[in-house]
C-alpha atoms as a PDB file:
ATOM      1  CA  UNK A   1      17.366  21.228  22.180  1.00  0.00           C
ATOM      2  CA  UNK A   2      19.277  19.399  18.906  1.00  0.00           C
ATOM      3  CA  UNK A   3      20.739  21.311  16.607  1.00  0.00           C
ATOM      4  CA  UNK A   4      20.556  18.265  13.736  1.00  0.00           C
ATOM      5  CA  UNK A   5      19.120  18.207  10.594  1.00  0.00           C
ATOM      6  CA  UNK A   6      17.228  14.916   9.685  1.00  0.00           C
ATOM      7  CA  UNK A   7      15.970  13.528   6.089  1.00  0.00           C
ATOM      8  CA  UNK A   8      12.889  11.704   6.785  1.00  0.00           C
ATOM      9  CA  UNK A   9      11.884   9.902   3.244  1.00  0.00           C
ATOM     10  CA  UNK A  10       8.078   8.437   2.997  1.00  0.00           C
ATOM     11  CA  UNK A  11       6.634  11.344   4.885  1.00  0.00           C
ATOM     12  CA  UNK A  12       3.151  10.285   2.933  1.00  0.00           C
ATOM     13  CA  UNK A  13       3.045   7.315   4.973  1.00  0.00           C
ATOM     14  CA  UNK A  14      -0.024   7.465   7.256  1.00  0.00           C
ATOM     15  CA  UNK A  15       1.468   7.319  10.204  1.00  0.00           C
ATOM     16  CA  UNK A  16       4.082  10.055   9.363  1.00  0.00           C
ATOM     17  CA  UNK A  17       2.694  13.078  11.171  1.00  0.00           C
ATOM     18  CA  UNK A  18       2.881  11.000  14.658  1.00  0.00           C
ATOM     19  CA  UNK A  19       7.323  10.655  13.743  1.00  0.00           C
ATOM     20  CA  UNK A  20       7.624  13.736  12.461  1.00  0.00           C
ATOM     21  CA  UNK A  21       5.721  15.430  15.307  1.00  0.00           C
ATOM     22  CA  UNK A  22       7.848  13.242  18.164  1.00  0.00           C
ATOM     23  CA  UNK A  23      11.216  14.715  16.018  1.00  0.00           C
ATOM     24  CA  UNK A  24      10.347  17.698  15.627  1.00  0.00           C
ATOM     25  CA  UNK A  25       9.303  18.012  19.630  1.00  0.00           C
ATOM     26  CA  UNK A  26      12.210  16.455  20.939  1.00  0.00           C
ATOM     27  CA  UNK A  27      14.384  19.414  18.829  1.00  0.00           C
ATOM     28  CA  UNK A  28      15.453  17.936  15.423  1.00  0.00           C
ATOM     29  CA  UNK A  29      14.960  19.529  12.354  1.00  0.00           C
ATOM     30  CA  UNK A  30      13.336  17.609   9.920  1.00  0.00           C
ATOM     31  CA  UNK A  31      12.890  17.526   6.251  1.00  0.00           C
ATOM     32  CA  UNK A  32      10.805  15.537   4.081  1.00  0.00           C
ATOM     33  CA  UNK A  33      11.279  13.432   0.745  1.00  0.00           C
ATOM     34  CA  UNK A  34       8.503  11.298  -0.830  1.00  0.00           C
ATOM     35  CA  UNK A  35       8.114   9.803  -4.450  1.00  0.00           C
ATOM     36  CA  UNK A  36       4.512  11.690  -4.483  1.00  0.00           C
ATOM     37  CA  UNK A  37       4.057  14.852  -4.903  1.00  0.00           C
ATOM     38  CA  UNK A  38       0.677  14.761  -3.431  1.00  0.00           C
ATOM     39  CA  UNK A  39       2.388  13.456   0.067  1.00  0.00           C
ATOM     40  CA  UNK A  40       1.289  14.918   3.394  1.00  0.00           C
ATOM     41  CA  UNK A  41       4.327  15.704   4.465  1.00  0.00           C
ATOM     42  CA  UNK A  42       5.259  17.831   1.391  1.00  0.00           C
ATOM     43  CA  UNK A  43       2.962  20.136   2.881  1.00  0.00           C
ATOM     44  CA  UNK A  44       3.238  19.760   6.144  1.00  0.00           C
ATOM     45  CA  UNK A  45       6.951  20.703   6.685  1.00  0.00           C
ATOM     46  CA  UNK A  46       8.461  23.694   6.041  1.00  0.00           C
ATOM     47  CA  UNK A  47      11.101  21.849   3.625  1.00  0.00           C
ATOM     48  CA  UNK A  48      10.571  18.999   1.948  1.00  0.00           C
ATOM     49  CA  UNK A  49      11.302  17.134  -1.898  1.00  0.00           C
ATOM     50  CA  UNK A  50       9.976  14.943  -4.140  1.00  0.00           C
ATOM     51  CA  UNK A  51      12.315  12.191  -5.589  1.00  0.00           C
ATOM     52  CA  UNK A  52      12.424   9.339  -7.435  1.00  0.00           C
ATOM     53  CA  UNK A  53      11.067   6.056  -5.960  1.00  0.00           C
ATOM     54  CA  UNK A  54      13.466   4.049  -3.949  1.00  0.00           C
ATOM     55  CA  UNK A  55      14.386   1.812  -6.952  1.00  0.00           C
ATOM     56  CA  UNK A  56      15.159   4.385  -9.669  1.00  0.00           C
ATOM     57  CA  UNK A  57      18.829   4.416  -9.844  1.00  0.00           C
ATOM     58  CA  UNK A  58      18.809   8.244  -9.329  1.00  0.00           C
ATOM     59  CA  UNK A  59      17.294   7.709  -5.485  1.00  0.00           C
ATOM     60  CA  UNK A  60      20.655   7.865  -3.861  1.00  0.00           C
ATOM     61  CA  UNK A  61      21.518  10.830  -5.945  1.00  0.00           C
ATOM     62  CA  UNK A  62      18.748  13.248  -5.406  1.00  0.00           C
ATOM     63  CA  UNK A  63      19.007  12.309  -1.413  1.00  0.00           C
ATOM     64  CA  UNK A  64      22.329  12.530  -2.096  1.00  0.00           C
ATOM     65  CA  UNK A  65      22.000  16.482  -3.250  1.00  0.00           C
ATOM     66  CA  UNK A  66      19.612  16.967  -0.242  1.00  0.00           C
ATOM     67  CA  UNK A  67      22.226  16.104   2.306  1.00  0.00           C
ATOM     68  CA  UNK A  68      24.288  18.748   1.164  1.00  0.00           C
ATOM     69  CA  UNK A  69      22.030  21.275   0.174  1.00  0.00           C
ATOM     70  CA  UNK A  70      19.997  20.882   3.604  1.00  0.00           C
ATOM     71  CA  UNK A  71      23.014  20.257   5.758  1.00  0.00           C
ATOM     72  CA  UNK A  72      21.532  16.334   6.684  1.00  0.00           C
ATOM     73  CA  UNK A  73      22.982  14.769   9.710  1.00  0.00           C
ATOM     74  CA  UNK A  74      20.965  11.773   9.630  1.00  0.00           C
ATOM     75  CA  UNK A  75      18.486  10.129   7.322  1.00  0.00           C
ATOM     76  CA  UNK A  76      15.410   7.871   8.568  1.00  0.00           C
ATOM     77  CA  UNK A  77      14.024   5.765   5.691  1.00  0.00           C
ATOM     78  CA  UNK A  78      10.533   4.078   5.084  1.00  0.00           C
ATOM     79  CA  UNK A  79      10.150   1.472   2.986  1.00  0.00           C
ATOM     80  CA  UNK A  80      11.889  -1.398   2.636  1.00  0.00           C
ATOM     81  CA  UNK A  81      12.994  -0.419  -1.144  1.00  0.00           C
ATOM     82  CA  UNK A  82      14.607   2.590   0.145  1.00  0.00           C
ATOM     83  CA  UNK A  83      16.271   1.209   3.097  1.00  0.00           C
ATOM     84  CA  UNK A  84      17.919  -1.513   0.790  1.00  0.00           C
ATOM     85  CA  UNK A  85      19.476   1.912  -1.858  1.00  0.00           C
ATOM     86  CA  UNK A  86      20.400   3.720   1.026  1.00  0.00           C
ATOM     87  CA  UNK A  87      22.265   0.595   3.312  1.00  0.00           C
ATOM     88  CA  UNK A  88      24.020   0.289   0.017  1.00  0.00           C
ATOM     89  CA  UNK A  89      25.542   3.499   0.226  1.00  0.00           C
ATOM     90  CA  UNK A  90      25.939   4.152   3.763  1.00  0.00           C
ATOM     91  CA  UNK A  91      29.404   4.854   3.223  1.00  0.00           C
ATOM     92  CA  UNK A  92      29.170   7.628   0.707  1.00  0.00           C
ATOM     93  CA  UNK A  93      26.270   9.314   2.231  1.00  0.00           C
ATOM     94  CA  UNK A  94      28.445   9.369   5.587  1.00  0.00           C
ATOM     95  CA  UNK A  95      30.824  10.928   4.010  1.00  0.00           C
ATOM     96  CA  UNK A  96      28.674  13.950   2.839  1.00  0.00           C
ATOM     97  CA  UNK A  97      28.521  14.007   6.553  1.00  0.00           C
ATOM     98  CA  UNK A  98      24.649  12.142   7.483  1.00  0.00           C
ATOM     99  CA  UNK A  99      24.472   8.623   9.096  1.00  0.00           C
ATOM    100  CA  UNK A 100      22.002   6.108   7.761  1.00  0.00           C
ATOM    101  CA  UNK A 101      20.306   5.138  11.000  1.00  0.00           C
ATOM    102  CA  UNK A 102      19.910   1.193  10.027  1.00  0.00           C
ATOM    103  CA  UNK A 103      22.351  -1.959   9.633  1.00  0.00           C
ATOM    104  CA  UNK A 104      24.525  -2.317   7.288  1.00  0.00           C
ATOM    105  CA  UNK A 105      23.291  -3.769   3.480  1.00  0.00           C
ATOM    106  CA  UNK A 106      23.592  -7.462   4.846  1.00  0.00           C
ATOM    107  CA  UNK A 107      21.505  -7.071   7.377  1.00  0.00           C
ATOM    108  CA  UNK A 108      18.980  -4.946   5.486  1.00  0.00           C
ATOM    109  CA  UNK A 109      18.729  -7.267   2.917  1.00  0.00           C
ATOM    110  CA  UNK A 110      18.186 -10.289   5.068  1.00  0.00           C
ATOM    111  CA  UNK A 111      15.322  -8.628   6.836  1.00  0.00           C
ATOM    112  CA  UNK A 112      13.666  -7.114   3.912  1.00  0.00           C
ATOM    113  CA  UNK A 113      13.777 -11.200   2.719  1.00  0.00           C
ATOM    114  CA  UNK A 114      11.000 -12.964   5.112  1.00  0.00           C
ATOM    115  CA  UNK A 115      12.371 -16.324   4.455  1.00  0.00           C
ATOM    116  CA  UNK A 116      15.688 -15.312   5.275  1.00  0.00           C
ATOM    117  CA  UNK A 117      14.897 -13.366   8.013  1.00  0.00           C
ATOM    118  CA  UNK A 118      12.791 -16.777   9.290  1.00  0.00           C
ATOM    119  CA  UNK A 119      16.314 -18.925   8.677  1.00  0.00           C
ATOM    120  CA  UNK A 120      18.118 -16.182  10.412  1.00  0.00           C
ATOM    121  CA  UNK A 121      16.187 -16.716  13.417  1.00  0.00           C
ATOM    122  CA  UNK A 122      15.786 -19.805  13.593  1.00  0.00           C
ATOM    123  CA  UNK A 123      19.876 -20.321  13.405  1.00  0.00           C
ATOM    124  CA  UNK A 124      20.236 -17.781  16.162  1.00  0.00           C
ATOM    125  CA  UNK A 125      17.659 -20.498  18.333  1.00  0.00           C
ATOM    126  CA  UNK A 126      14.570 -17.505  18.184  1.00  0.00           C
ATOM    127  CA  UNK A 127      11.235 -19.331  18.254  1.00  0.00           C
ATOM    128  CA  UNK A 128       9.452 -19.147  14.586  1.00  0.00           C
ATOM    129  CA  UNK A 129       6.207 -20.465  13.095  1.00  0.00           C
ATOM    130  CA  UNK A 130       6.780 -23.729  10.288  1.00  0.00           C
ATOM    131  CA  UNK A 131       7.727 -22.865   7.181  1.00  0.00           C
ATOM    132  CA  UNK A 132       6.036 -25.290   4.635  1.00  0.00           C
ATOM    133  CA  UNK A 133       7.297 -26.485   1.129  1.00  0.00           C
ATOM    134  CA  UNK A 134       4.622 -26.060  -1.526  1.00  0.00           C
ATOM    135  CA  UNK A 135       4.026 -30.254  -1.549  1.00  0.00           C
ATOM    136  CA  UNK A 136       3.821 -30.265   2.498  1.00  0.00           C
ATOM    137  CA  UNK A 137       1.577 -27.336   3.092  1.00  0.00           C
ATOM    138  CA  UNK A 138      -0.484 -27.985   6.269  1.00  0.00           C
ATOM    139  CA  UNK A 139      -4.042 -25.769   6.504  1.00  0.00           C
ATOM    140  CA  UNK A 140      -5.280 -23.292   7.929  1.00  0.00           C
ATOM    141  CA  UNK A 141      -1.416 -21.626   6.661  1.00  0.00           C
ATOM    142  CA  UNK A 142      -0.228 -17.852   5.890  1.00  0.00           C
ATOM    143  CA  UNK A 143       0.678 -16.721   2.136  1.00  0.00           C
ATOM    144  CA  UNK A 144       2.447 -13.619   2.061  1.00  0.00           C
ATOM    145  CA  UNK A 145       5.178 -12.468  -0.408  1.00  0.00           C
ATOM    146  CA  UNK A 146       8.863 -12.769   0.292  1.00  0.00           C
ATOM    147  CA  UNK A 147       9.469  -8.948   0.752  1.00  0.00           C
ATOM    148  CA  UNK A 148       7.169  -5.965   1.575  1.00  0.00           C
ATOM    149  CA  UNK A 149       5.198  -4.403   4.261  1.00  0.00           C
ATOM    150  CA  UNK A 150       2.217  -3.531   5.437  1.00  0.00           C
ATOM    151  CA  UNK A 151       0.302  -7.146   5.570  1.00  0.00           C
ATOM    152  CA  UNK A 152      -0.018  -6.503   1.343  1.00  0.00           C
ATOM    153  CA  UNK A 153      -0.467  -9.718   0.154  1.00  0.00           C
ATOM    154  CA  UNK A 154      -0.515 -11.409   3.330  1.00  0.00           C
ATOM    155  CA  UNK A 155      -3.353 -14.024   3.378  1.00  0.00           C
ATOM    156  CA  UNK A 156      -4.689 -16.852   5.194  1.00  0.00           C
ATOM    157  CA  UNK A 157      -5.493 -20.346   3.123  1.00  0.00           C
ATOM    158  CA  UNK A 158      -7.483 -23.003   4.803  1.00  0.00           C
ATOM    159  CA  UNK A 159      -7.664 -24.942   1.062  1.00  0.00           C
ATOM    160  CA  UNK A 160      -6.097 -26.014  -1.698  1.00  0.00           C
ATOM    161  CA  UNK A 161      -8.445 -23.921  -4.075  1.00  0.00           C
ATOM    162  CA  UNK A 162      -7.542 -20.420  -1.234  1.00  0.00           C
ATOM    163  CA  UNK A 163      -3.851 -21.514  -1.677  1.00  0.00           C
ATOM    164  CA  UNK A 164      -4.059 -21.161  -5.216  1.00  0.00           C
ATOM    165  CA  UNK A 165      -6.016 -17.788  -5.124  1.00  0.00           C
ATOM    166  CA  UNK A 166      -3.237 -16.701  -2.658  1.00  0.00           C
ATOM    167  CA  UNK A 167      -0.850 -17.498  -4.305  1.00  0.00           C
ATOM    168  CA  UNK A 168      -1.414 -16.659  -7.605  1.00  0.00           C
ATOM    169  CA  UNK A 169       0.065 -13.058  -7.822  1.00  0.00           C
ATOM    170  CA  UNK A 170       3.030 -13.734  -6.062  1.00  0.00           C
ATOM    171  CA  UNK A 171       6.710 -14.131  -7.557  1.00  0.00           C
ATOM    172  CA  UNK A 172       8.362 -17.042  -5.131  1.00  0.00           C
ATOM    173  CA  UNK A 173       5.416 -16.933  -1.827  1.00  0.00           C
ATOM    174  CA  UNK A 174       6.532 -18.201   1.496  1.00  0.00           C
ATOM    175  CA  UNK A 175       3.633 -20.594   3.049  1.00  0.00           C
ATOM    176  CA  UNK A 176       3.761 -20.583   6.936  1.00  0.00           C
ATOM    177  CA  UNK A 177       2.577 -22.046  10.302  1.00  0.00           C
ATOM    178  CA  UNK A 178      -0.781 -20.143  10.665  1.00  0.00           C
ATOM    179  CA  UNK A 179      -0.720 -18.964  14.361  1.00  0.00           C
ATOM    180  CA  UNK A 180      -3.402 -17.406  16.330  1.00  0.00           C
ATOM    181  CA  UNK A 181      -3.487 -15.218  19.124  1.00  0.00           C
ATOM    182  CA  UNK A 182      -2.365 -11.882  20.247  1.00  0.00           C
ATOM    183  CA  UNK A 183       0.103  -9.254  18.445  1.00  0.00           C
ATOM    184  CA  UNK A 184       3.333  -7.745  18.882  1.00  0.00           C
ATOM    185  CA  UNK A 185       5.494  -4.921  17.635  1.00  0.00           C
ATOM    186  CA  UNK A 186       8.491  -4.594  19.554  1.00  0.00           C
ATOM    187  CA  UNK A 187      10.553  -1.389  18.663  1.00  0.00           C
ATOM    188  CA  UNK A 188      13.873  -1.719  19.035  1.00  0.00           C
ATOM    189  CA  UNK A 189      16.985   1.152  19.269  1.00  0.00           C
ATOM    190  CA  UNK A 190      20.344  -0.333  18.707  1.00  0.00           C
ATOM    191  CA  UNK A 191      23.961   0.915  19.115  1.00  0.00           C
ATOM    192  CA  UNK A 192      26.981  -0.160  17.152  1.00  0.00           C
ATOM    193  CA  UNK A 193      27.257  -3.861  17.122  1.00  0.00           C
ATOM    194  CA  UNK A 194      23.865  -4.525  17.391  1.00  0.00           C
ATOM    195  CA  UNK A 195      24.369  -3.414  21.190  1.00  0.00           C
ATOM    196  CA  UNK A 196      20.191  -3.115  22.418  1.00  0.00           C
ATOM    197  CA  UNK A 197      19.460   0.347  24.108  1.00  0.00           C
ATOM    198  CA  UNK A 198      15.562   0.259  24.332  1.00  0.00           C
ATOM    199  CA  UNK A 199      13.211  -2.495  23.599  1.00  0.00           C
ATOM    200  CA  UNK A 200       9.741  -1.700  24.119  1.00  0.00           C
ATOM    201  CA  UNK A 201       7.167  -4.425  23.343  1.00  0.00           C
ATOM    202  CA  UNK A 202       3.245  -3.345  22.458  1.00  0.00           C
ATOM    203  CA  UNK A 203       0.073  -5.059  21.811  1.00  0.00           C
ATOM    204  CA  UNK A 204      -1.329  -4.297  18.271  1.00  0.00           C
ATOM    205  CA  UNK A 205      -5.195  -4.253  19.882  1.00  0.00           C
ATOM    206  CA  UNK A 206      -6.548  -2.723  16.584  1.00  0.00           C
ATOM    207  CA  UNK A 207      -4.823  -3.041  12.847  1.00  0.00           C
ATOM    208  CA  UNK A 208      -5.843  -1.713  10.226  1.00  0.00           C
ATOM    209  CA  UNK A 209      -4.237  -1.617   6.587  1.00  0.00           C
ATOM    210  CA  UNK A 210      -1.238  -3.374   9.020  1.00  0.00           C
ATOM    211  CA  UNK A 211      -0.951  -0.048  10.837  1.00  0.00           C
ATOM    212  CA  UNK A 212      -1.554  -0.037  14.845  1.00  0.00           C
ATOM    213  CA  UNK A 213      -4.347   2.048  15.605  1.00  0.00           C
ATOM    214  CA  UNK A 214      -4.606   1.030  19.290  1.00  0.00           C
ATOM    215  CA  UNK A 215      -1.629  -0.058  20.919  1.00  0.00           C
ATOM    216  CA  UNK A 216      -0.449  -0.832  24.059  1.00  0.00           C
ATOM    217  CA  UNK A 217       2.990  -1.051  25.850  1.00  0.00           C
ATOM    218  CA  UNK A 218       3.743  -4.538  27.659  1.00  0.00           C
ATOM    219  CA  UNK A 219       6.505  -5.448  29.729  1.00  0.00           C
ATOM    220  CA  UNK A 220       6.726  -8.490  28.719  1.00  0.00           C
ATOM    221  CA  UNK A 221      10.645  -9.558  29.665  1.00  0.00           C
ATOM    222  CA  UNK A 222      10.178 -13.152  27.741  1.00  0.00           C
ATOM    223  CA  UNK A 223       9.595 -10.764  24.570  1.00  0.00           C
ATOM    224  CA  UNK A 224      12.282  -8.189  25.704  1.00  0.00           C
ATOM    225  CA  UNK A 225      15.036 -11.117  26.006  1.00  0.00           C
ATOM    226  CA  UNK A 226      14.336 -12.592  22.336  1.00  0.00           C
ATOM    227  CA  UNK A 227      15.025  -9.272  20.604  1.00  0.00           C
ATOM    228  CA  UNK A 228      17.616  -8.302  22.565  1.00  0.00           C
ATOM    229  CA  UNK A 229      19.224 -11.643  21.028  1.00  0.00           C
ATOM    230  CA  UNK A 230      17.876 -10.792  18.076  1.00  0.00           C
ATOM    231  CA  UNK A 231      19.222  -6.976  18.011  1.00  0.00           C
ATOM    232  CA  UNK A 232      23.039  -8.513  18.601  1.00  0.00           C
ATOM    233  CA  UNK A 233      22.731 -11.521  16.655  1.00  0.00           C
ATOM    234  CA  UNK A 234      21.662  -9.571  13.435  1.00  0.00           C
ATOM    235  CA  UNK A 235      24.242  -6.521  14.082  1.00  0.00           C
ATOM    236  CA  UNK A 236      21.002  -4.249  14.248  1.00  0.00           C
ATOM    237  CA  UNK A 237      21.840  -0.448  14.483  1.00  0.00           C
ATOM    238  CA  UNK A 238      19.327   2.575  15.175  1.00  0.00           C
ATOM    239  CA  UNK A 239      15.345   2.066  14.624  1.00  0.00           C
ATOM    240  CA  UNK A 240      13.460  -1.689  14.177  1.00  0.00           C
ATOM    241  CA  UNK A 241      10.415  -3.270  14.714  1.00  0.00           C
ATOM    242  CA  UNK A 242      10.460  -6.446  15.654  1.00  0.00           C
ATOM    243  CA  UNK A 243       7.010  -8.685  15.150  1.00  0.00           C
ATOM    244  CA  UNK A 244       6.107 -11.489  16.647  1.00  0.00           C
ATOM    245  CA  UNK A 245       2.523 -13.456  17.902  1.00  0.00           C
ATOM    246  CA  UNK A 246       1.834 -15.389  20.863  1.00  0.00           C
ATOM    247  CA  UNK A 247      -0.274 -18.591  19.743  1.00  0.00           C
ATOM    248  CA  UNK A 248      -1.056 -21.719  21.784  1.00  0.00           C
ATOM    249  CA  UNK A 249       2.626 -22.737  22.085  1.00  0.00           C
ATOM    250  CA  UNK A 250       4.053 -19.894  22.701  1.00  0.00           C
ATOM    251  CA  UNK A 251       5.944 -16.804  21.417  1.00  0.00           C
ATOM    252  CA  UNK A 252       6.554 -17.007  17.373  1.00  0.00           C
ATOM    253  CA  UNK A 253       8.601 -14.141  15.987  1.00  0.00           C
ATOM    254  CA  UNK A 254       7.579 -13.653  12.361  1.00  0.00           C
ATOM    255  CA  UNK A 255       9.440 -10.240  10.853  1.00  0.00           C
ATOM    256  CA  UNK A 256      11.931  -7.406  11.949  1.00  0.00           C
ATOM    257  CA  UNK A 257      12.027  -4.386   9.939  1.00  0.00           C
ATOM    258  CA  UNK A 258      14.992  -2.106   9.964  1.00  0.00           C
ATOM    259  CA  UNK A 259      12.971   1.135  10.605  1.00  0.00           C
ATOM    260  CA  UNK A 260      10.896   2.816  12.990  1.00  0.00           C
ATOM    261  CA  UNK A 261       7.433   1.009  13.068  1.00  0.00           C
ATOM    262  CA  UNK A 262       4.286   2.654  12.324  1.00  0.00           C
ATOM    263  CA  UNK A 263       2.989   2.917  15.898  1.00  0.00           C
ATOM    264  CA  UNK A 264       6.897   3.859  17.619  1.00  0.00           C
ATOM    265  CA  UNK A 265       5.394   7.152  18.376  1.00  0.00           C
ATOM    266  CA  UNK A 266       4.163   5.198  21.317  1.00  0.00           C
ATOM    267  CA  UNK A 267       7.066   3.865  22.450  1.00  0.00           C
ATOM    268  CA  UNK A 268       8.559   7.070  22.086  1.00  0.00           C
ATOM    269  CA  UNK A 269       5.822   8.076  24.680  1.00  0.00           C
ATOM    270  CA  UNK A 270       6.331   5.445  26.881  1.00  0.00           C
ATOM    271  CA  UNK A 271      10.591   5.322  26.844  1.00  0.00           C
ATOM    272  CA  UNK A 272      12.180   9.129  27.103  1.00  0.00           C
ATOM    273  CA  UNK A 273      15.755   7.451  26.622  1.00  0.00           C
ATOM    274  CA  UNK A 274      14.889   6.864  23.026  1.00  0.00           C
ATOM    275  CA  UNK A 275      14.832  10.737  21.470  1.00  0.00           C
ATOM    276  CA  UNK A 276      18.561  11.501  23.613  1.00  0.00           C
ATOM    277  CA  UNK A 277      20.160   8.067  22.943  1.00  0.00           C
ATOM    278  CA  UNK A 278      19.045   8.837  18.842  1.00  0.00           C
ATOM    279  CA  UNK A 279      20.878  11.579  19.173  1.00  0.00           C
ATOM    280  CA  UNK A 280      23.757  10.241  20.364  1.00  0.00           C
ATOM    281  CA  UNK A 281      23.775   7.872  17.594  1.00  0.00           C
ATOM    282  CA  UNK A 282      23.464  10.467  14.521  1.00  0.00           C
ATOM    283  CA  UNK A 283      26.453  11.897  16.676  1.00  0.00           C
ATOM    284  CA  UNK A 284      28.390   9.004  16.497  1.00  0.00           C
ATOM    285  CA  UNK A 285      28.421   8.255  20.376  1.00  0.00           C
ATOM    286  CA  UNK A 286      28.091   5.722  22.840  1.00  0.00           C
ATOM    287  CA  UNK A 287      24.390   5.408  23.224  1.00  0.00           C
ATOM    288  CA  UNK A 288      22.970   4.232  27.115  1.00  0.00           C
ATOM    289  CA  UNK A 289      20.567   1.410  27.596  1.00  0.00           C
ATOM    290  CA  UNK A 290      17.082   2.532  28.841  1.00  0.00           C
ATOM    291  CA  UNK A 291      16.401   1.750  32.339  1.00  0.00           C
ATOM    292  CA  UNK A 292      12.580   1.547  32.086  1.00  0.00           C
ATOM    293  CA  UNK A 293       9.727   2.499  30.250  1.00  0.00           C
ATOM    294  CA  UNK A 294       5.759   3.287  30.847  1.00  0.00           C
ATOM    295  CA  UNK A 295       3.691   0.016  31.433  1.00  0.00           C
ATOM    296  CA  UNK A 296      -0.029  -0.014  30.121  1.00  0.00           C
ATOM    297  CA  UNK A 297       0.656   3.325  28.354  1.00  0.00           C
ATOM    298  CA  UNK A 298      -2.530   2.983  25.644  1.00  0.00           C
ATOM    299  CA  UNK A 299      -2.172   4.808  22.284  1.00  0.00           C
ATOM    300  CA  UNK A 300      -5.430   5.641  20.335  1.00  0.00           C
ATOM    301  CA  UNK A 301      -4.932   6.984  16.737  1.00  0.00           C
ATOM    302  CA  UNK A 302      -7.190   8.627  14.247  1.00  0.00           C
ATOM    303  CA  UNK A 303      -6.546  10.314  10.552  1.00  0.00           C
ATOM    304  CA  UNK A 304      -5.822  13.725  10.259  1.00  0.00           C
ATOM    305  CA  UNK A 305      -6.529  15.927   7.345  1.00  0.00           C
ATOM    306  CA  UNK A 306      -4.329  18.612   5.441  1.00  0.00           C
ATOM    307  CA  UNK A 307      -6.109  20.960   3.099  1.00  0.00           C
ATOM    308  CA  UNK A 308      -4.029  23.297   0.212  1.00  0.00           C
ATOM    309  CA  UNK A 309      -4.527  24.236  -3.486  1.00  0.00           C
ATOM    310  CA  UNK A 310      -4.213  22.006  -6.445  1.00  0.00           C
ATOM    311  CA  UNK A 311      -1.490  24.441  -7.752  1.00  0.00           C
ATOM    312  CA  UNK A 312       0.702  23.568  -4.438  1.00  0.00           C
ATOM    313  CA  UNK A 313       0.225  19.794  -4.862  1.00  0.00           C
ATOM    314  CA  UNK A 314       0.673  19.162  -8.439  1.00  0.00           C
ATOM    315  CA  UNK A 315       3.516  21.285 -10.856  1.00  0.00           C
ATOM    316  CA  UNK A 316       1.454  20.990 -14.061  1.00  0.00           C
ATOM    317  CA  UNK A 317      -1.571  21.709 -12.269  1.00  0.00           C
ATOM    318  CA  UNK A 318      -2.816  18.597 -13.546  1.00  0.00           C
END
C-alpha cells in the first residue's frame, strides 16, 4: 500500500478510467486536473480541478497551487502541450516536493516534434520509414502534422490532388514512407539516465480514434532491443510509448511519446514490476528491471458511462 499523492492532468481522456483505476488499485492516491469542466474524471474522483489548458501561461501555476494544497508527490501528464509546460518546470515543481515523471524539456520537445523525433532515430541507427521532401514525394505516402496525438490529421495520399487535400490544414506537414502491416505500442518505464526497467510491446488489433481497443502483449525481443536503445539514447525517464509498424521490410519505428499510452493499462496487467518500480521512481530510488511479463495477455475495451446533474458539471449552470 503507497502512501503518495499523484496529479493526473487529462483525466477526460477516454482511456482515463483504465489509469486511474490501475493507480488507484495498486495504492496511490490520485487527483484529477482537466481543462473541461465537463471531464469524466472531475466526477469520478473524489478530488479533482479544472485548469487552464496546457498552453495558457497560468498552467504551471494552478498545478503549481495543487501540489501544495493536495500534498502531490508526483504528476502524470497527458497531452503533449502539457508535458512540454510541465518538462519546463520540472525543477520548480520538484521543489514544491512532486517529480514530473517524464524527460527532461529536451527530450520532451524532441518527441513531441515527429520530424525530430524521426532524425533522432535515425542518428541513434533505429530503423524509420522515408521521410520525403515536398518535390520528391513518392505515393501511396502518410501526411500527418509535425506535433500532436491521437492519429488527428494523420492521412494517407496516394495523389497529387489527396496530397493537397492533406495537406492543406497543416502548418509545416511531414510526408512519409507509407508502410503497411501490423501495429505496435511499446510502453516503456525508464529510470534515471534513460536506464530501461520494463518494455512491454503490444499489438494494436483494433484502433479506433488512435486509441487501442483490442490489444495484445508480444514478446517480441527484436522490438524490445530497439527501445531499449531508444529509452538510453533519448535519456527517457518514467512512462512512454513507443510506436512502431512492421511492413514488408521490416520493423519501422514511427513516434515515442513521453507518457503513459492509452492502452498501458494492459501492460500494467501483463508486467507487475511496473506499479512498485513507479513508485520507486516518484521516491527518487533505484528502480529494478522487470524480469518478465504475460505473453498473449488480450485486452478488450469498451466505453463506460458516468451520469450527474448539470449543476455538478457546469458552475453557471449553463
Amino acid at each position: 500500500m503507497s502512501d503518495l499523492n499523484i496529479l493526473r492532468t487529462a483525466v477526460g481522456s477516454l482511456p482515463s478510467r483504465g489509469l486511474i483505476d490501475a493507480l488507484q488499485e495498486y495504492g496511490f492516491s490520485v487527483v484529477g486536473a482537466d481543462a473541461d469542466p465537463a471531464a469524466y474524471g472531475h466526477h469520478y474522483l473524489d478530488k479533482s480541478a479544472v485548469v487552464p489548458k496546457g498552453e495558457d501561461p497560468a498552467f504551471v501555476d494552478t498545478v503549481s497551487e495543487i501540489v501544495v494544497d493536495c500534498n502531490i508527490d508526483a504528476i502524470l501528464a497527458g497531452p503533449e502541450v502539457e508535458l512540454l509546460a510541465l518538462a519546463r518546470q520540472k525543477a520548480k515543481l520538484s521543489s514544491l516536493g512532486a517529480t514530473v515523471l517524464c524527460p527532461d524539456a529536451k527530450t520532451v520537445e524532441v518527441c513531441a516534434d515527429k520530424r525530430q523525433t524521426q532524425l533522432a532515430l535515425a542518428e541513434a541507427k533505429i530503423p524509420i520509414p522515408d521521410l520525403y521532401e515536398r518535390e520528391s514525394i513518392e505515393f501511396p505516402c502518410i501526411v500527418k502534422p509535425r506535433s500532436g496525438g491521437g492519429s488527428t490529421g494523420v492521412n494517407v495520399a496516394r495523389s497529387e490532388r489527396e496530397l493537397a487535400m492533406c495537406a492543406a490544414d497543416l502548418v509545416d506537414p511531414i510526408f512519409q514512407e507509407y508502410v503497411q502491416g501490423p501495429e505496435y505500442t511499446v510502453d516503456v518505464l525508464s529510470g534515471v539516465d534513460g536506464r530501461p526497467l520494463s518494455v512491454v510491446p503490444r499489438r494494436r488489433h483494433s484502433v479506433e480514434s488512435g486509441k487501442s481497443v483490442t490489444g495484445e502483449t508480444v514478446a517480441r525481443e527484436d522490438i524490445i532491443e530497439h527501445c531499449e536503445t531508444i529509452s538510453r539514447e533519448f535519456g527517457l525517464f518514467g512512462p512512454s510509448c513507443i510506436q512502431c509498424i512492421e511492413g514488408p521490410d521490416g520493423l519501422r519505428f514511427i513516434e515515442i511519446n513521453t507518457r503513459f499510452g492509452g492502452g498501458a493499462v494492459l501492460s500494467m496487467h501483463a508486467d507487475e514490476s511496473i506499479m512498485p518500480n513507479l513508485e520507486r521512481l516518484i521516491r527518487g530510488e533505484q528502480g529494478v528491471k522487470s524480469e518478465s511479463f504475460r505473453d498473449g495477455l488480450v485486452m478488450l475495451r469498451n466505453y463506460t458511462e458516468l451520469y450527474t446533474d448539470r449543476t455538478e458539471v457546469w458552475a453557471d449552470h449553463a
